[in-house]
Protein backbone atom coordinates (compact mmCIF):
# COMPACT_ATOMS: atom_id res chain seq x y z
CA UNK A 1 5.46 15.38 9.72
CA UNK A 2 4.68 12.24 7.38
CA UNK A 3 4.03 13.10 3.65
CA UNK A 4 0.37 12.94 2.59
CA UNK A 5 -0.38 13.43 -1.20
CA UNK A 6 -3.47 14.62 -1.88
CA UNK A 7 -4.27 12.56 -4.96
CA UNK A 8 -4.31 8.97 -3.18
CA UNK A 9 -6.74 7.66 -1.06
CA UNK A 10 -5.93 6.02 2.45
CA UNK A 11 -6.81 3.21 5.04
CA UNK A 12 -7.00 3.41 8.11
CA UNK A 13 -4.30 0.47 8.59
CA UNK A 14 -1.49 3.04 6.78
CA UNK A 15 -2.26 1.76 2.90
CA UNK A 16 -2.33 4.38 -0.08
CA UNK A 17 -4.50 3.67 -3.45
CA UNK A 18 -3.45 5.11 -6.21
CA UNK A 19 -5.67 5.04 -9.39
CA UNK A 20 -3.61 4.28 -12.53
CA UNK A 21 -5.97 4.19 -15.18
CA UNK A 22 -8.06 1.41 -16.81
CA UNK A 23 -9.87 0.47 -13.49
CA UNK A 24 -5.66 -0.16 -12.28
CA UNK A 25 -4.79 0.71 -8.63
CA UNK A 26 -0.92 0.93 -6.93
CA UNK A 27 -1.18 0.06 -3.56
CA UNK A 28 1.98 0.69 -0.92
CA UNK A 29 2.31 1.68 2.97
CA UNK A 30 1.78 5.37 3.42
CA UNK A 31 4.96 7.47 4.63
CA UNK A 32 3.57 7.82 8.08
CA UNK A 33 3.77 3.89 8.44
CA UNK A 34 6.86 3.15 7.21
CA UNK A 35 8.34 5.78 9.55
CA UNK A 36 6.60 4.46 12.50
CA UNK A 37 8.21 0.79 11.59
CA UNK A 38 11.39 2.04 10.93
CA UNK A 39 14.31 0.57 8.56
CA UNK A 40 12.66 -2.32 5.98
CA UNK A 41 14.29 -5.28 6.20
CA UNK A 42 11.69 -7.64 3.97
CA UNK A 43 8.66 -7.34 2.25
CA UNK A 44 6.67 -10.56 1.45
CA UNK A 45 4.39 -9.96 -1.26
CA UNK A 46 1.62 -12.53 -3.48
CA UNK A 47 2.40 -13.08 -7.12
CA UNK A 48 0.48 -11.75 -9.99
CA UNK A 49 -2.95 -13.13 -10.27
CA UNK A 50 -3.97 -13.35 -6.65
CA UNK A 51 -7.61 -12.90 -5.84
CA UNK A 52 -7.54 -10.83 -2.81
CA UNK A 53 -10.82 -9.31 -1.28
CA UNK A 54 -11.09 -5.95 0.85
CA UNK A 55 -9.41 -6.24 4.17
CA UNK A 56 -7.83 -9.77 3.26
CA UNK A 57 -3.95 -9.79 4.13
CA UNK A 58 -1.70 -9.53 0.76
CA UNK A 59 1.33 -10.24 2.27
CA UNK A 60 4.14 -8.71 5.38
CA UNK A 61 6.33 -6.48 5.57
CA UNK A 62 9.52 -6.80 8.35
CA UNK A 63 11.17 -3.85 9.99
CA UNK A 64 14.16 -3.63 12.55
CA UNK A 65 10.61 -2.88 15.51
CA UNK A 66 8.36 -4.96 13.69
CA UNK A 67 6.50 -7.46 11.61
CA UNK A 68 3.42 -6.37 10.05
CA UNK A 69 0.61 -7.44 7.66
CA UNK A 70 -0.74 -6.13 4.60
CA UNK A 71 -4.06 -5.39 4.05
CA UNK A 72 -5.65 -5.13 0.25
CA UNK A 73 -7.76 -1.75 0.59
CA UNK A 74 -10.14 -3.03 -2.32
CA UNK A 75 -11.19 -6.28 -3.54
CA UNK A 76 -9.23 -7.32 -7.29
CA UNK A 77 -7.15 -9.31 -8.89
CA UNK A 78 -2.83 -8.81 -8.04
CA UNK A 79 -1.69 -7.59 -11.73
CA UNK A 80 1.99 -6.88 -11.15
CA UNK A 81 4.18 -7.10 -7.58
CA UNK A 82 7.21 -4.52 -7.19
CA UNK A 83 9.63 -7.27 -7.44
CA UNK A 84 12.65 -4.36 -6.79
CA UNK A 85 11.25 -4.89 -3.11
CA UNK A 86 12.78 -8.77 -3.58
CA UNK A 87 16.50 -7.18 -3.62
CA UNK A 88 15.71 -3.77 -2.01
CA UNK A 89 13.37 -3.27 0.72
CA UNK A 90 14.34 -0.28 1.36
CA UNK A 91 12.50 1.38 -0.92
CA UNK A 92 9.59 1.69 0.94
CA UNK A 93 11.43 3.96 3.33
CA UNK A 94 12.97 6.14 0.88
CA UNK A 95 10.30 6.15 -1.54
CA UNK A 96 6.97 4.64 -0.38
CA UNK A 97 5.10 6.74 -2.57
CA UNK A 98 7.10 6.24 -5.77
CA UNK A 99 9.63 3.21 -6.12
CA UNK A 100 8.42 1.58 -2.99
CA UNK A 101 4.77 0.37 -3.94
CA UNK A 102 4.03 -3.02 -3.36
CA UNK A 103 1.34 -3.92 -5.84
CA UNK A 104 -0.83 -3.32 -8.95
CA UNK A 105 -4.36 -4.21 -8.58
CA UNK A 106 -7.62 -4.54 -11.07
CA UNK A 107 -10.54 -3.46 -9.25
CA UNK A 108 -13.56 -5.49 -9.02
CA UNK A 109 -15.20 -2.29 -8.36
CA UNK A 110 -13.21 1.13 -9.37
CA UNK A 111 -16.05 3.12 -7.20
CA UNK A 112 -15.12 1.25 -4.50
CA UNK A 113 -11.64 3.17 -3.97
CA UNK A 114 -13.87 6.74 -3.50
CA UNK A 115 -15.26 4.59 -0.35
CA UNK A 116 -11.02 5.19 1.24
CA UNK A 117 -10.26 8.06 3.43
CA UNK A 118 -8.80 11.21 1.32
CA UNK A 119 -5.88 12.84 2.61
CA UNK A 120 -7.84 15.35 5.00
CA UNK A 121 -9.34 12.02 6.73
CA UNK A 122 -6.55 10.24 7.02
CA UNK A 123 -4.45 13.70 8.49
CA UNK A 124 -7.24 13.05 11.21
CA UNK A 125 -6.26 9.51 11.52
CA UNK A 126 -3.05 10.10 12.38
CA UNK A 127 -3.12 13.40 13.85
């Protein structure tokens, strides 16, 4: 069964939002997705500074099954990209909760991220 932390808030594409303080987010592919893509092999991520909207693709991420897109769950501005995922991709399969997020986001809107599925909605998701 895939880890699902209470304390983050979910898409329905298999991204988590963290809140870090300061109107901050850490965003990353939930447990359940990185199992279902199996072993990492590349993550392609925007730099620092990127305007992304909600729903607009932030980058890919390549498996050993598949090649996937990223989708920002909020609209904000990219503070700081996991660049540990340059060298070791991997990461998000050991760790996608921890050392595998992908990147730090200000929020145009911090009430925005209560719009995301909590964990009991996303447990639904993926049954």
């Amino acid at each position: 069964m895939a880890s699902i932390p209470d304390d983050l808030r979910y898409t329905e594409e298999h991204e988590y939002v963290r809140t870090t303080g300061d109107g901050v987010v850490e965003i990353g592919i939930t447990d359940y997705a990185q199992g279902e893509l199996g072993d990492v092999v590349y993550v392609e991520l925007p730099t620092a500074g990127t305007r992304l909207g909600a729903h607009d693709v932030f980058g890919t991420i390549e498996a050993v099954k598949a090649v996937s897109e990223l989708f920002s769950p909020l609209a904000g501005e990219v503070t700081e990209v996991n660049s540990r995922l340059d060298q070791e991709p991997a990461l998000v399969n050991g760790d996608p909760y921890g050392a595998g997020w992908m990147i730090r986001m200000r929020l145009d809107d911090v009430a925005a991220a209560e719009s995301l599925l909590d964990a009991e909605g996303y447990r639904k998701i993926i049954g």
